[in-house]
Protein backbone atom coordinates (compact mmCIF):
# COMPACT_ATOMS: atom_id res chain seq x y z
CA UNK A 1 39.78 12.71 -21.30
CA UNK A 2 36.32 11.80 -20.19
CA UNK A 3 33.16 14.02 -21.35
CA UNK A 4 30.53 14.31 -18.48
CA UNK A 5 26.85 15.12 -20.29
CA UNK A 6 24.95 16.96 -17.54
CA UNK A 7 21.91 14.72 -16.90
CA UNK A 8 18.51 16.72 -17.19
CA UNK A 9 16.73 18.17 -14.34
CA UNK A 10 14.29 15.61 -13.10
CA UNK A 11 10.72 16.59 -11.68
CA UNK A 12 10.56 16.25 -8.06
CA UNK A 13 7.73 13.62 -8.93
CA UNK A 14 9.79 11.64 -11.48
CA UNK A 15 9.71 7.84 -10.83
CA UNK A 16 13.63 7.64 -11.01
CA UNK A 17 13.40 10.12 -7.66
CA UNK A 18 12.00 9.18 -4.24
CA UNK A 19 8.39 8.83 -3.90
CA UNK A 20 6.08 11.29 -2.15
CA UNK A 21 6.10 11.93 1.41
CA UNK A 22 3.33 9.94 3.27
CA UNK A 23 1.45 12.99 4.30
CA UNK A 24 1.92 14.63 1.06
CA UNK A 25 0.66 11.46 -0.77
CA UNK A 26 -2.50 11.23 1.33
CA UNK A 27 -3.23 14.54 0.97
CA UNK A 28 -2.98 14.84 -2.78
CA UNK A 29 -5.27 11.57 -2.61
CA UNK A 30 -7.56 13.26 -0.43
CA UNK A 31 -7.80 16.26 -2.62
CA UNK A 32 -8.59 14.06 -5.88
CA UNK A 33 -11.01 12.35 -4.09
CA UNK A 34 -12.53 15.60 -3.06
CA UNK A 35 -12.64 16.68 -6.27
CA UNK A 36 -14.47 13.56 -7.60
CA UNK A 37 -16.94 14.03 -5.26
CA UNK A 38 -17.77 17.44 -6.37
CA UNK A 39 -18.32 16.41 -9.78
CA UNK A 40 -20.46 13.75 -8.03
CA UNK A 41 -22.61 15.93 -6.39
CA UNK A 42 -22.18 19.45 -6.26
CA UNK A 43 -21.32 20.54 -9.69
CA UNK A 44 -25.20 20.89 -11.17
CA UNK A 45 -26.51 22.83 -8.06
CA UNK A 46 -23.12 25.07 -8.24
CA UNK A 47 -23.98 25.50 -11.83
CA UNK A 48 -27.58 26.34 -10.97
CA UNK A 49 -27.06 28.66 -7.85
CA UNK A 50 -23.96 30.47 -9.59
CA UNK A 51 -26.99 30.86 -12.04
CA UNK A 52 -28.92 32.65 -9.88
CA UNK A 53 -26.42 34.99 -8.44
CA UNK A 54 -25.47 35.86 -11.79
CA UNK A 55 -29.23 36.61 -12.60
CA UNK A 56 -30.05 38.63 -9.26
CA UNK A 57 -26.76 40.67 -9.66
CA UNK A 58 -27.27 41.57 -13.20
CA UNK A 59 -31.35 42.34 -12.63
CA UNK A 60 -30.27 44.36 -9.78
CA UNK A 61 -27.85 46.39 -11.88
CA UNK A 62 -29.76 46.16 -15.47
CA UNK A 63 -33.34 45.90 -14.60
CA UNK A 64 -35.06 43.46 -16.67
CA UNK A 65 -32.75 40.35 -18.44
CA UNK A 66 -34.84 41.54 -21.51
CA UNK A 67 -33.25 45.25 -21.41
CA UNK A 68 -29.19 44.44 -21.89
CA UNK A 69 -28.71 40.82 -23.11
CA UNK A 70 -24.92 40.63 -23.46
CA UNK A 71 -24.20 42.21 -20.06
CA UNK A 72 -26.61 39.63 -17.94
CA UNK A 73 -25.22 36.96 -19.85
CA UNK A 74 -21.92 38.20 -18.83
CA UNK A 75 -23.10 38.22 -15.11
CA UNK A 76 -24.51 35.16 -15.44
CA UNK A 77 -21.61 33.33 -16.85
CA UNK A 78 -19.49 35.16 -13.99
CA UNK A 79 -21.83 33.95 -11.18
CA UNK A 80 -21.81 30.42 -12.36
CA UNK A 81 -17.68 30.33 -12.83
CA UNK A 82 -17.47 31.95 -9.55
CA UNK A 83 -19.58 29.57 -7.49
CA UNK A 84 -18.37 26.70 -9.68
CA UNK A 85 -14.60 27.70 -8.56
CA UNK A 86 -15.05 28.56 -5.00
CA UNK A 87 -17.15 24.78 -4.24
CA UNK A 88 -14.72 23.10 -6.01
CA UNK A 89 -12.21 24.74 -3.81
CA UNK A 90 -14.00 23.85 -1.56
CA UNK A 91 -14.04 20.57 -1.94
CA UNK A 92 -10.72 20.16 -3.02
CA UNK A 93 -9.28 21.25 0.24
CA UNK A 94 -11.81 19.56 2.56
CA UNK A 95 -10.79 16.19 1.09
CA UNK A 96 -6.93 17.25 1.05
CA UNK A 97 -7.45 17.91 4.61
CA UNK A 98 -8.97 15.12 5.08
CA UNK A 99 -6.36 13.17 3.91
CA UNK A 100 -3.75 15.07 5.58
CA UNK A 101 -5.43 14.22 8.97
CA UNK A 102 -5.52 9.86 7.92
CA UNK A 103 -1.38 10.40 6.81
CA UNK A 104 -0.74 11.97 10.06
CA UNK A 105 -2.92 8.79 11.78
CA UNK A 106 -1.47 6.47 9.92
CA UNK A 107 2.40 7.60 10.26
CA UNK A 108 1.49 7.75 14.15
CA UNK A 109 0.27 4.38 14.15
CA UNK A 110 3.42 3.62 12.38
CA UNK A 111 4.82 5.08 14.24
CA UNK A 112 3.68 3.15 17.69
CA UNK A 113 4.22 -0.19 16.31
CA UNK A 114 7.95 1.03 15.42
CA UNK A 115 8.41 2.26 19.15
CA UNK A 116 6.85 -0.94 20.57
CA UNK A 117 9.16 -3.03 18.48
CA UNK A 118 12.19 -1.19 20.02
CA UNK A 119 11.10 -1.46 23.28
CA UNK A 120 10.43 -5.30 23.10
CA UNK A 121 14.11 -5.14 21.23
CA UNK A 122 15.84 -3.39 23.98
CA UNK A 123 13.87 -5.55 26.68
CA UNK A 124 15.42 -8.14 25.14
CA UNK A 125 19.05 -6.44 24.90
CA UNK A 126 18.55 -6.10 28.52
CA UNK A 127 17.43 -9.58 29.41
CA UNK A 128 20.92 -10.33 27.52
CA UNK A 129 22.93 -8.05 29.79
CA UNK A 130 21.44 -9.40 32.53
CA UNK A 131 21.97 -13.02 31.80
CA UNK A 132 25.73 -12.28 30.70
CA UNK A 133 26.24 -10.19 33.41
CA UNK A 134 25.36 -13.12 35.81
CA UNK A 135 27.27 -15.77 34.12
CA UNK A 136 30.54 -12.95 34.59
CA UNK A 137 29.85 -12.88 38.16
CA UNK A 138 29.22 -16.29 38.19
CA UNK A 139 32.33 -17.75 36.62
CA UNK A 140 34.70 -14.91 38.87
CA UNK A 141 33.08 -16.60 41.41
């Protein structure tokens, strides 16, 4: 009697499975990229304006930044996490969208060149017919 172990559950993203979808591949490669580029150039001024929202929310509230210093730091610290978030977000899904839109351009390019190959392949299929289709007539003849 044979003992079958019961394999593990794999991640859908293990490199014993299949690979990615093309779309799905671009996309996540889009979004990294997006995401590299915010850390390239829009994290300090996120950092700085979420600054600034923190400060004029918590002035507006407080009064002064001198009066409550705990609860404008809290503000602060909110505004900056906030804007540092919602850019990154941003970002993030700009560049996934990004490359959702080359995956769907290069699948349909793809997916051309596979279409004009079948054509030429049945033109050719046909061309045989043809040619065998005159040689029948041709030797009943």
């Amino acid at each position: 009697m044979t003992h079958s172990t019961p394999r593990p559950s794999r991640s859908p993203l293990h490199p014993s499975t299949r690979a990615l979808p093309r779309s799905t591949f671009f996309s996540v490669v889009g979004g990294s990229l997006g995401l590299v580029a915010f850390l390239a150039v829009a994290l300090l001024p996120s950092v700085v304006y979420g600054g600034i929202a923190g400060m004029s929310l918590a002035t507006g509230l407080f009064g002064l930044p001198e009066a409550h210093g705990v609860a404008i730091s809290v503000f602060i610290a909110l505004g900056i996490v906030s804007a540092v978030s919602a850019v990154a977000f941003l970002f993030s899904g700009l560049g996934a969208a990004a490359g959702a839109s080359v995956g769907a351009l290069t699948d349909a390019t793809a997916q051309r060149r596979q279409a004009g190959f079948l054509a030429a392949s049945l033109a050719r299929s046909a061309e045989a017919l043809q040619a065998a289709d005159a040689r029948l007539v041709a030797a009943q003849e």
